[in-house]
C-alpha atoms as a PDB file:
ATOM      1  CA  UNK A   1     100.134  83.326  73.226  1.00  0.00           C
ATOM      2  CA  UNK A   2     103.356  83.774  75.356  1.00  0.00           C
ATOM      3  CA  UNK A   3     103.281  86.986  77.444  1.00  0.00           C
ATOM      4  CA  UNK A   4     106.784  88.277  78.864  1.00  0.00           C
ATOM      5  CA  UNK A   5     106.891  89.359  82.774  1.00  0.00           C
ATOM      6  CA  UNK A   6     110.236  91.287  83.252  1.00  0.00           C
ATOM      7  CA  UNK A   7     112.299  93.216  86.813  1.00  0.00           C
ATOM      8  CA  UNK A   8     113.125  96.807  86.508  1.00  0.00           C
ATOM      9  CA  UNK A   9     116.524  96.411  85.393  1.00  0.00           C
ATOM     10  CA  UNK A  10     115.754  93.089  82.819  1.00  0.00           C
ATOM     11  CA  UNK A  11     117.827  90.505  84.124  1.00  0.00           C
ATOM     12  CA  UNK A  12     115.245  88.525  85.517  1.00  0.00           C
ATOM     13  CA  UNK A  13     112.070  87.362  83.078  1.00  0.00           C
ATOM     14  CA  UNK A  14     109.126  84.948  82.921  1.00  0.00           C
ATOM     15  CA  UNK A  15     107.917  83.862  80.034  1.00  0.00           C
ATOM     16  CA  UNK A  16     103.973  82.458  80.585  1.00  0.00           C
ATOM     17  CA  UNK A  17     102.271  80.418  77.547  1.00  0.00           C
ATOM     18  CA  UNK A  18      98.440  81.041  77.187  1.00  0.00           C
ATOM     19  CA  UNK A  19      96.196  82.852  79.676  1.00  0.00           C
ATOM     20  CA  UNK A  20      96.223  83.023  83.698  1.00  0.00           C
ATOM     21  CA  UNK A  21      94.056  81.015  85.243  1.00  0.00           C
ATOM     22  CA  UNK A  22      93.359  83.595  87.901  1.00  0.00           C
ATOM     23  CA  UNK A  23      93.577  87.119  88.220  1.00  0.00           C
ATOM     24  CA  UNK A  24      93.294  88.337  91.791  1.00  0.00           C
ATOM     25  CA  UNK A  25      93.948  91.461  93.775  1.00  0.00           C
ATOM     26  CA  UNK A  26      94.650  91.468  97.158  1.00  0.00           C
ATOM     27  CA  UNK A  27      94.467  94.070  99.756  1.00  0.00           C
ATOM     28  CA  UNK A  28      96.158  92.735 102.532  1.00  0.00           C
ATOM     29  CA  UNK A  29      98.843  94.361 104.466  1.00  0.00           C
ATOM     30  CA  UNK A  30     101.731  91.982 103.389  1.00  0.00           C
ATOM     31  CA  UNK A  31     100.983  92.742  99.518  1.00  0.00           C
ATOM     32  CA  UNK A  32     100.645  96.953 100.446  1.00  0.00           C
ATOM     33  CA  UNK A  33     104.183  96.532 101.991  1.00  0.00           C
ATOM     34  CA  UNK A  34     105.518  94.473  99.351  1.00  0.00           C
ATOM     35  CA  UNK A  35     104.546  96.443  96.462  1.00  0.00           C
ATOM     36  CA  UNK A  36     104.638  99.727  98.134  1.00  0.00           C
ATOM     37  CA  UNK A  37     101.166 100.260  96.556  1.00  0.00           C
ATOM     38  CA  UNK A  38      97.429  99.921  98.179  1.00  0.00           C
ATOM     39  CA  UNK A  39      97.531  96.309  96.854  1.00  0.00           C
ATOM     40  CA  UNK A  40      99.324  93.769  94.973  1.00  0.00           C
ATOM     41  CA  UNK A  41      97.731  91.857  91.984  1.00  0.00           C
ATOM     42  CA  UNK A  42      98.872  88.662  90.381  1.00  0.00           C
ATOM     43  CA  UNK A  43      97.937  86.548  87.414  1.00  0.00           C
ATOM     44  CA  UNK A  44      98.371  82.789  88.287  1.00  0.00           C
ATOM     45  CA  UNK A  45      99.701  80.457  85.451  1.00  0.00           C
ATOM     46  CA  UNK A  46      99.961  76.526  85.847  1.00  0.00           C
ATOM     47  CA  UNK A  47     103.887  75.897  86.721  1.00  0.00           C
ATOM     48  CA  UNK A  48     104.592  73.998  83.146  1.00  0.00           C
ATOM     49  CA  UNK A  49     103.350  76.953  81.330  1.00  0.00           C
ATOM     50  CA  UNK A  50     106.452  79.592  82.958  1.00  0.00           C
ATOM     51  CA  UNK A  51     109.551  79.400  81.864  1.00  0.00           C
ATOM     52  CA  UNK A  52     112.062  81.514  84.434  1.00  0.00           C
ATOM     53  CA  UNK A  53     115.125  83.147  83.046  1.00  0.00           C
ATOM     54  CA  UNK A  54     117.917  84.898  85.090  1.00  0.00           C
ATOM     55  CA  UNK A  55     118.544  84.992  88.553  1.00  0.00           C
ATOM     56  CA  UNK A  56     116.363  85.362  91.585  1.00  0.00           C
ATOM     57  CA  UNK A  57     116.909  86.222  95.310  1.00  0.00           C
ATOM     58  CA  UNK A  58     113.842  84.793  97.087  1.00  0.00           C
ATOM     59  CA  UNK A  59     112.079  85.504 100.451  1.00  0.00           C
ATOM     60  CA  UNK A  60     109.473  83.125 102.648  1.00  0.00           C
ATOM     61  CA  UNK A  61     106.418  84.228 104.799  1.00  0.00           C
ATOM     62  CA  UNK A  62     103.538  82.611 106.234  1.00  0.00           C
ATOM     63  CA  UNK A  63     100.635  83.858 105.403  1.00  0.00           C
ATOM     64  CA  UNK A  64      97.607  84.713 107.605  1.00  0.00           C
ATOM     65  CA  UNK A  65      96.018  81.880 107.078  1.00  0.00           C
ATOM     66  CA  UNK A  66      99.315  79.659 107.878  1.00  0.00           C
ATOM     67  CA  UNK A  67     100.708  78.984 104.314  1.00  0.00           C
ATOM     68  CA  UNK A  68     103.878  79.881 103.049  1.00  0.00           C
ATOM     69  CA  UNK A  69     104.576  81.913 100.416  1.00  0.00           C
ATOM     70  CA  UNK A  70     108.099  82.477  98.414  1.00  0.00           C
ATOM     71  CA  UNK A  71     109.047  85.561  96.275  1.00  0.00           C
ATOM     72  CA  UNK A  72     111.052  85.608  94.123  1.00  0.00           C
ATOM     73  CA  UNK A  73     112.857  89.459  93.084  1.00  0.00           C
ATOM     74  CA  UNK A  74     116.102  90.452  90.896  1.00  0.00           C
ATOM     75  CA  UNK A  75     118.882  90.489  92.970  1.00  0.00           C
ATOM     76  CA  UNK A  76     119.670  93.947  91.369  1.00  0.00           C
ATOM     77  CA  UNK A  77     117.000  95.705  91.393  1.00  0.00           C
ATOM     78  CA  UNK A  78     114.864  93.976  93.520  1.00  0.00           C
ATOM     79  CA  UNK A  79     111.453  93.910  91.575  1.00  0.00           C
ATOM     80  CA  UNK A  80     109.575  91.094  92.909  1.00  0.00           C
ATOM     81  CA  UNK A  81     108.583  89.367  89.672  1.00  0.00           C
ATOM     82  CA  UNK A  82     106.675  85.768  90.654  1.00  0.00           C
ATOM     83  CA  UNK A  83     106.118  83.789  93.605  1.00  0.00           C
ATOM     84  CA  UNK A  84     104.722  80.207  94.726  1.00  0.00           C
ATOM     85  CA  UNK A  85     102.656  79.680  97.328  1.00  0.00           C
ATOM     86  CA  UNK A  86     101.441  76.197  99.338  1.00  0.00           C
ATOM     87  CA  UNK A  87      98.288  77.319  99.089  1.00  0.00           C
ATOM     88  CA  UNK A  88      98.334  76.449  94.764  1.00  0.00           C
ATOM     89  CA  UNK A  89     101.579  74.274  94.138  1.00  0.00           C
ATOM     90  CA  UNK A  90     100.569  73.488  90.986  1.00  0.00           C
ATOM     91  CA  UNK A  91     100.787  77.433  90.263  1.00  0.00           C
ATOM     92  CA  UNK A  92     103.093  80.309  89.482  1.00  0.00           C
ATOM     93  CA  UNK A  93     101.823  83.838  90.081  1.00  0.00           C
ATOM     94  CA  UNK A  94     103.583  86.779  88.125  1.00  0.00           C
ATOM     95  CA  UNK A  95     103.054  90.477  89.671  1.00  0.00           C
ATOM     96  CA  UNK A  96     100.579  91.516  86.577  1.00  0.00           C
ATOM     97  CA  UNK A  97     102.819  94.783  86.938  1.00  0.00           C
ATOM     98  CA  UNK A  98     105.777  92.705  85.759  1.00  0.00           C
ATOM     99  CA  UNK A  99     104.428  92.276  81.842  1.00  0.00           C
ATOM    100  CA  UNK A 100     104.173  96.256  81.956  1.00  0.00           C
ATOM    101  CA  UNK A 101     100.950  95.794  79.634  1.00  0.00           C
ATOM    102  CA  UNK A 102      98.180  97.895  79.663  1.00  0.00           C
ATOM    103  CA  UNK A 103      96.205  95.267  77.896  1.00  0.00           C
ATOM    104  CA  UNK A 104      96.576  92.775  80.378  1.00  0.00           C
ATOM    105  CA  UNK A 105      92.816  91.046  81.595  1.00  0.00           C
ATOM    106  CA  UNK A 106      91.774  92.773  84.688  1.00  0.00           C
ATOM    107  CA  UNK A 107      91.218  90.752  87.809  1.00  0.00           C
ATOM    108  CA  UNK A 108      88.388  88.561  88.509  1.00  0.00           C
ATOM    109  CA  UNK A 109      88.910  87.514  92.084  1.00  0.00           C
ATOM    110  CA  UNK A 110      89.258  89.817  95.076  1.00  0.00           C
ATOM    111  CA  UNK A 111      90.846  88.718  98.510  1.00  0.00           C
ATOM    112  CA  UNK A 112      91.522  90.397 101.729  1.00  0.00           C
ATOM    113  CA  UNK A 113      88.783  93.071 100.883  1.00  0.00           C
ATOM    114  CA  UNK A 114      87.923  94.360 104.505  1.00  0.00           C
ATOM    115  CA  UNK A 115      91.483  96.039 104.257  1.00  0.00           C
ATOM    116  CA  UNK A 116      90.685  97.782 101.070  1.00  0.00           C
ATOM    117  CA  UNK A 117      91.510 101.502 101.724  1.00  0.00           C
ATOM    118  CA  UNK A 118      88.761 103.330 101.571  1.00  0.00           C
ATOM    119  CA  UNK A 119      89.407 105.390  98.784  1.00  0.00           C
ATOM    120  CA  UNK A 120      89.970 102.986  96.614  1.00  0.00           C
ATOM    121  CA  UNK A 121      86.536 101.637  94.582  1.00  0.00           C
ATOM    122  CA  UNK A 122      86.274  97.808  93.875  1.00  0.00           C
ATOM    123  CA  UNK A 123      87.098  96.957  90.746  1.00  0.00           C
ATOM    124  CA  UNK A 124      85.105  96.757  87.974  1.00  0.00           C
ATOM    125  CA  UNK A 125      84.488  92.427  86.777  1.00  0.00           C
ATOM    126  CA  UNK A 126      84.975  91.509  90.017  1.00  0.00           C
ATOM    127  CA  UNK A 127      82.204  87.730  90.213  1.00  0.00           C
ATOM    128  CA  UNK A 128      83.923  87.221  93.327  1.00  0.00           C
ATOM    129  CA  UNK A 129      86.043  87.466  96.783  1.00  0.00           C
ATOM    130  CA  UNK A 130      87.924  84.867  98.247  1.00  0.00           C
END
């Protein structure tokens, strides 16, 4: 099953082959600014099973915890589509927003949860944080 992670504007798409082998949400502050959202959420694929098409601009950060983490985002419209991390080099994470599919597995790992707003309930299937 291939699913189809796209920008805003379409230039820039990733293609992943079979299913995620994580799901994860994450509430920290670096996702909320990123996404402009209360969190971010990503499905992680193994790197030979995404296949990148068009161009990307990326950005580094370290992380909280020291490791880096690159983004990748259409230089046109700037949707942040996937990103690598040296936390799981083996692993490519798409923004789940990116395949724009309502059917799309819900996440199964939670991270960063202290900094949930408070508002916001935790997610039904969660087995656990990280």
């Amino acid at each position: 099953m291939a699913r189809i992670a796209t920008c805003s504007c379409g230039q820039l798409k990733v293609t992943c082959e079979g299913e995620p082998h994580r799901l994860s949400i994450c509430h920290c502050y670096e996702c909320q600014r990123r996404t402009g959202s209360a969190f971010g959420i990503q499905a992680r694929f193994r790197n030979e099973d995404v296949r990148v098409e068009g161009q990307s601009s990326e950005w580094t950060r370290v992380g909280d915890e020291g490791g880096r983490i690159t983004f990748h985002f259409c230089p046109t419209c700037g949707t942040t589509v996937y990103y690598t991390g040296s936390y799981a080099p083996e692993s490519t994470a798409v923004a789940v927003g990116a395949f724009a599919d309502r059917t799309f597995p819900g996440p199964t790992v939670e991270v960063y949860e202290e900094r949930r707003h408070p508002w916001l309930e935790k997610p039904k299937g969660i087995l656990r944080s990280e």
